[in-house]
N, C-alpha and C. Protein backbone atom coordinates (compact mmCIF):
# COMPACT_ATOMS: atom_id res chain seq x y z
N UNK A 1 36.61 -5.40 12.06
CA UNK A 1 37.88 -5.81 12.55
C UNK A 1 38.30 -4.85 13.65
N UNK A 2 38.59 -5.41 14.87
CA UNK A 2 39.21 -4.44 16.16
C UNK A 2 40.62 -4.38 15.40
N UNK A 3 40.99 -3.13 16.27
CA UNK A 3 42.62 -2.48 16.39
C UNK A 3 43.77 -3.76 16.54
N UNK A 4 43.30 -4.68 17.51
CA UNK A 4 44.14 -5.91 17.35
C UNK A 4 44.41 -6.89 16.52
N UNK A 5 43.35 -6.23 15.38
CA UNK A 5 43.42 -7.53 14.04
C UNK A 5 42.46 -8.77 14.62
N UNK A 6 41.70 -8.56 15.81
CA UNK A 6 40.77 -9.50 15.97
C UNK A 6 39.47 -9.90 15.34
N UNK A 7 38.84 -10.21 14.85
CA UNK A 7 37.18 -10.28 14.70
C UNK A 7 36.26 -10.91 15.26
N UNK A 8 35.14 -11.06 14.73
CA UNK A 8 33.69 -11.66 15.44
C UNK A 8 33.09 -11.48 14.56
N UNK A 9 31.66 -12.62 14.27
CA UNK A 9 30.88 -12.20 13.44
C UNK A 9 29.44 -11.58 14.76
N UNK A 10 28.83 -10.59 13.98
CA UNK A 10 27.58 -10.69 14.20
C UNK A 10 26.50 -11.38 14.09
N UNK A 11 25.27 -11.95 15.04
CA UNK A 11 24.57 -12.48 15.08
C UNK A 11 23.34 -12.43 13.87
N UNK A 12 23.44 -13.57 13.14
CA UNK A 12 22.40 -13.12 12.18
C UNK A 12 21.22 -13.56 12.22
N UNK A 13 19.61 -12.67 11.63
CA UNK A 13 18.98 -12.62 12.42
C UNK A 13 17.70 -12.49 11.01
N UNK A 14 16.56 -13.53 10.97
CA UNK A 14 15.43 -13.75 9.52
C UNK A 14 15.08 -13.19 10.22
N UNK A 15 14.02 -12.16 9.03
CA UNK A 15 12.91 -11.84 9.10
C UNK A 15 12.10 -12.12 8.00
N UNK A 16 10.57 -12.61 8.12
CA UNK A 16 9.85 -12.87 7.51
C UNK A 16 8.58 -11.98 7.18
N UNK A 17 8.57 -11.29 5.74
CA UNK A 17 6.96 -10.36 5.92
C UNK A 17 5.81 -11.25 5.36
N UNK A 18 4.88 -10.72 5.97
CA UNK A 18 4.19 -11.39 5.93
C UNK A 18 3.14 -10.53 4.50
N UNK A 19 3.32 -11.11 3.36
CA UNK A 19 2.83 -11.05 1.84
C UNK A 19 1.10 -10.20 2.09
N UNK A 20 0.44 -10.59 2.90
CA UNK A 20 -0.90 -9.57 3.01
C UNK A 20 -0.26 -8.27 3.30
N UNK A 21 0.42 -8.12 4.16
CA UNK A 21 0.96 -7.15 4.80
C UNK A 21 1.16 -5.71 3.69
N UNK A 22 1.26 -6.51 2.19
CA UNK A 22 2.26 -6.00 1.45
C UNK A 22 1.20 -4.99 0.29
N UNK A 23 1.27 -3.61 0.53
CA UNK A 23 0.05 -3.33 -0.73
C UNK A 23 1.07 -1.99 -1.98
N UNK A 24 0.63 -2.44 -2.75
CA UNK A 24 1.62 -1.72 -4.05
C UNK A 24 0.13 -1.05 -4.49
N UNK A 25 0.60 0.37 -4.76
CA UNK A 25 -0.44 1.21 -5.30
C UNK A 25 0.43 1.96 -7.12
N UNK A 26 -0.20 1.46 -8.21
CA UNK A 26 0.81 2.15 -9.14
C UNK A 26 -0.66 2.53 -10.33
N UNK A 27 -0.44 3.69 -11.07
CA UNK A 27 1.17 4.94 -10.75
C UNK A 27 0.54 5.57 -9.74
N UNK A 28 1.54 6.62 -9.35
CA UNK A 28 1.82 7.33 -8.50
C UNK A 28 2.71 8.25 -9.12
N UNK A 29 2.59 9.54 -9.29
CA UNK A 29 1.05 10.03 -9.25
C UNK A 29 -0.14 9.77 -9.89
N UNK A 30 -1.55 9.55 -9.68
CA UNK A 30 -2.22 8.40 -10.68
C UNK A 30 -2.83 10.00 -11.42
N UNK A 31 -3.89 9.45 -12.54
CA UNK A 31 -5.09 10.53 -13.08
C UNK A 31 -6.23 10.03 -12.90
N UNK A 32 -6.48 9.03 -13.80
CA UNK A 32 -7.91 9.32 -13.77
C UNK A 32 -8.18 7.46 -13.06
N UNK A 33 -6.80 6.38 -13.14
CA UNK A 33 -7.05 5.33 -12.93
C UNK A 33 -5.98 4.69 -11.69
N UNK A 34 -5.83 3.74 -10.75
CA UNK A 34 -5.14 3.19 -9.93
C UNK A 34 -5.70 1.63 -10.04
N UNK A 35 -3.95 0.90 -10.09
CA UNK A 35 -4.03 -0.56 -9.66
C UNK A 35 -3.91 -0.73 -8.31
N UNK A 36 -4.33 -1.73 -7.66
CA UNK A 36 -3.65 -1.42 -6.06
C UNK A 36 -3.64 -3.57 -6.35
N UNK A 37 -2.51 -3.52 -5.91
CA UNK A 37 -2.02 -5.41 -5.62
C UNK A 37 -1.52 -5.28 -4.17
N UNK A 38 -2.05 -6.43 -3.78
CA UNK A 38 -1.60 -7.35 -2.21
C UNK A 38 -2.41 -8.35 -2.72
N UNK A 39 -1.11 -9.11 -1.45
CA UNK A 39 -1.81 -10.73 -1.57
C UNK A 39 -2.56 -10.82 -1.00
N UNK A 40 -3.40 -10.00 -0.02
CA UNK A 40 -4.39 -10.28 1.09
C UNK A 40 -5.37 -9.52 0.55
N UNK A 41 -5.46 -8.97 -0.37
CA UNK A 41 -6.53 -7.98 -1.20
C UNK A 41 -7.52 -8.49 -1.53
N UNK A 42 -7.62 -9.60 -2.56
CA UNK A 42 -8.74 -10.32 -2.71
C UNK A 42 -9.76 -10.77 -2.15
N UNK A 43 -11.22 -10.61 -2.26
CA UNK A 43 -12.00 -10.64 -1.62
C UNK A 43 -12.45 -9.96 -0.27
N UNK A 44 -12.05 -8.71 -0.45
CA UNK A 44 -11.99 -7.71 0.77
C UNK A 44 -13.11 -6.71 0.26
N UNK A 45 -12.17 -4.96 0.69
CA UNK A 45 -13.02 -3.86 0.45
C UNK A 45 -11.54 -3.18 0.24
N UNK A 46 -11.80 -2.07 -0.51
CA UNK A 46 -10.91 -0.66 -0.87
C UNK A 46 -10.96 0.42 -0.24
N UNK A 47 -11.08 1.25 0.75
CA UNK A 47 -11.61 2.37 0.92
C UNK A 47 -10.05 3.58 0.66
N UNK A 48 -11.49 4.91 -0.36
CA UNK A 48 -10.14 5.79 -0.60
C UNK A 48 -10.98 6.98 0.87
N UNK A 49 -10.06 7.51 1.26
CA UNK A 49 -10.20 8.24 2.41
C UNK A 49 -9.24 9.51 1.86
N UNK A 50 -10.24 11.21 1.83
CA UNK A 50 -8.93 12.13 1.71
C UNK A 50 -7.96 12.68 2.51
N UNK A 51 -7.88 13.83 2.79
CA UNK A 51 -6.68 14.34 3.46
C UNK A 51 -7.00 14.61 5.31
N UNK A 52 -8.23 14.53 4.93
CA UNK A 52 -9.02 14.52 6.69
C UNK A 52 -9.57 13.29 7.43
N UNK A 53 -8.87 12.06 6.47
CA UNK A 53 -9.67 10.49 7.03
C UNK A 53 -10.70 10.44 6.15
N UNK A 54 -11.82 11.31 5.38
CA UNK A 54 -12.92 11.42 5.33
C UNK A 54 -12.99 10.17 4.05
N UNK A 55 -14.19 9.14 4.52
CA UNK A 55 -14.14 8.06 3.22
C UNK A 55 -14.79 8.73 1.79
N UNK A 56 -14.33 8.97 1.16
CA UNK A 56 -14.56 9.22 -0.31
C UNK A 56 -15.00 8.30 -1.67
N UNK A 57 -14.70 7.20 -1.12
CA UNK A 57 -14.72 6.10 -2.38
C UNK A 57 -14.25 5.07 -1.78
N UNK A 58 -15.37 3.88 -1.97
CA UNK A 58 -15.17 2.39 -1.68
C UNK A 58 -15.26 1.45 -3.08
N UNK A 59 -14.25 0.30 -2.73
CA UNK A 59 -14.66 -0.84 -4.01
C UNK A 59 -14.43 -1.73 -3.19
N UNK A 60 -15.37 -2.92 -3.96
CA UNK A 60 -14.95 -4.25 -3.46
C UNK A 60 -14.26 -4.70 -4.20
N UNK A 61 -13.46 -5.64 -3.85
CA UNK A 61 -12.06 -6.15 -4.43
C UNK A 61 -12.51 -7.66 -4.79
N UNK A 62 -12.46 -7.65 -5.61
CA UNK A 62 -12.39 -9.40 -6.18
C UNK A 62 -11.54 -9.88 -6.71
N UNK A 63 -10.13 -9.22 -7.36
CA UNK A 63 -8.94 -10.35 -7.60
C UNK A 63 -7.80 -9.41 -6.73
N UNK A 64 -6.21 -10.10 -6.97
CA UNK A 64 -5.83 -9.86 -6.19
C UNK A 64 -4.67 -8.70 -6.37
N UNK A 65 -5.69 -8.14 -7.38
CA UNK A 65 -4.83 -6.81 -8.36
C UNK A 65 -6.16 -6.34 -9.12
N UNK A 66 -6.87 -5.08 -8.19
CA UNK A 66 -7.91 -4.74 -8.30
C UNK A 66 -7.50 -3.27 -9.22
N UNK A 67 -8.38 -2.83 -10.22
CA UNK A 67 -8.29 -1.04 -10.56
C UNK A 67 -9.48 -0.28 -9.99
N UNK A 68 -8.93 0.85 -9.47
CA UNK A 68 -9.57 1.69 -8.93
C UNK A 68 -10.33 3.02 -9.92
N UNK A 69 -11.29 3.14 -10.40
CA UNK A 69 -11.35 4.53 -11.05
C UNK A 69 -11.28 5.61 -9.72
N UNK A 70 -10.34 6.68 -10.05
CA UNK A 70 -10.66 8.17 -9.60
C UNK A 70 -11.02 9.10 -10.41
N UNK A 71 -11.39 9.02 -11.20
CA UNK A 71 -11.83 10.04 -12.28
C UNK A 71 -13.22 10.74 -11.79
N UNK A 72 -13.91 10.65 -10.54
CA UNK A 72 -14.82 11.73 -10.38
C UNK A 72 -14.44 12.30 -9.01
N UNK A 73 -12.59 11.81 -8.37
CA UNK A 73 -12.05 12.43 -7.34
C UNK A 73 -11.59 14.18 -7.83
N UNK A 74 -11.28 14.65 -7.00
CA UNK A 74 -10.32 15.82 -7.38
C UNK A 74 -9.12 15.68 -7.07
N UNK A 75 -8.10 16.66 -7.61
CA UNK A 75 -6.85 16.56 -7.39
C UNK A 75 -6.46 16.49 -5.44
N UNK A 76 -5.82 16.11 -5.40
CA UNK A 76 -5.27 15.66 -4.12
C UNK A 76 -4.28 14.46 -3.71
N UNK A 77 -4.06 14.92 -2.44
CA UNK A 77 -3.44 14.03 -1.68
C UNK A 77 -4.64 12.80 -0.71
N UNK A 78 -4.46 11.68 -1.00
CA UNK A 78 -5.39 10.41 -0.42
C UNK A 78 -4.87 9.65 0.25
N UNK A 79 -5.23 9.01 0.63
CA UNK A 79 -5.44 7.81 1.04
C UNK A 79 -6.25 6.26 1.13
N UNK A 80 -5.11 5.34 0.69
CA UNK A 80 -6.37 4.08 0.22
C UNK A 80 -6.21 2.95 1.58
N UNK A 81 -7.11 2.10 1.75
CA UNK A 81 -7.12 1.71 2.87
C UNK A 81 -7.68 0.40 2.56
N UNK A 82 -6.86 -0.97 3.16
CA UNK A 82 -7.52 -2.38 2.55
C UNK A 82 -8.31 -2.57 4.07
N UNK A 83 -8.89 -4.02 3.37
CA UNK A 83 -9.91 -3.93 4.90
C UNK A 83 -9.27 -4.56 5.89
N UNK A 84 -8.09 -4.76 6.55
CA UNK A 84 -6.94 -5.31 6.87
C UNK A 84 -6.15 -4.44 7.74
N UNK A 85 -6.53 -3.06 7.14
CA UNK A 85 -5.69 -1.97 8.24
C UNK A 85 -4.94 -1.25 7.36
N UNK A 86 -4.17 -1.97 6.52
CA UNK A 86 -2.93 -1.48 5.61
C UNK A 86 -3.23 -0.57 5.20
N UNK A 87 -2.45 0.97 5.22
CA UNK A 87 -3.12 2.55 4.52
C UNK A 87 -1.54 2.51 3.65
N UNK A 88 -1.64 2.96 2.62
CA UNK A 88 -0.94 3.84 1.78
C UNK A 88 -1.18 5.56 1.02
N UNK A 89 -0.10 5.70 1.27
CA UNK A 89 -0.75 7.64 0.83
C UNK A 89 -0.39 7.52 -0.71
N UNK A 90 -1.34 8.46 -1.45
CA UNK A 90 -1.17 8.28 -2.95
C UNK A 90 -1.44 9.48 -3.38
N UNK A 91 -0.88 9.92 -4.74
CA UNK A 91 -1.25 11.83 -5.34
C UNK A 91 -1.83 11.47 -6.30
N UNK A 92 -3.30 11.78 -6.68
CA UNK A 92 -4.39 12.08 -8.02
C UNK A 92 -3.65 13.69 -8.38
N UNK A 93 -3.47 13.64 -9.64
CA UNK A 93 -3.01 14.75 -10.93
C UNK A 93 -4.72 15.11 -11.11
């Protein structure tokens, strides 16, 4: 509302994401296991990459809520990577 008691609305404005786009990594912080879900996941690749890019661990993905073992990673800070582009950062306990 202006000083004059006037108004206006603002222009409103969709946005649409696009559901591949979308990757959920849980838990966080993981131990010894990770789920990773997207809708664009299925039938792809996983790659975990550590703190230098360096690839560490690949899976192929066949549904669309894949588990990851890390149980022969070490503790750290990672990174998982769909074959799509999408990176998320994740902490192994």
């Amino acid at each position: 509302m202006e000083t004059d008691g006037s108004f206006a609305y603002s222009r409103v404005v969709t946005v649409q994401l696009d559901e591949a786009s979308e990757l959920i990594v849980y838990p966080v912080p993981a131990k010894e296991m990770i789920w990773v879900k997207g809708a664009g996941l299925s039938c792809g690749k996983i790659q975990i990459l550590d703190h230098r890019g360096n690839l560490v661990h690949a899976v192929r993905v066949i549904t669309a809520t894949q588990q990851v073992d890390l149980s022969r990673l070490p503790t750290g800070m990672y990174l998982i990577r769909m074959g799509n582009g999408i990176v998320k950062k994740f902490l192994k306990e």
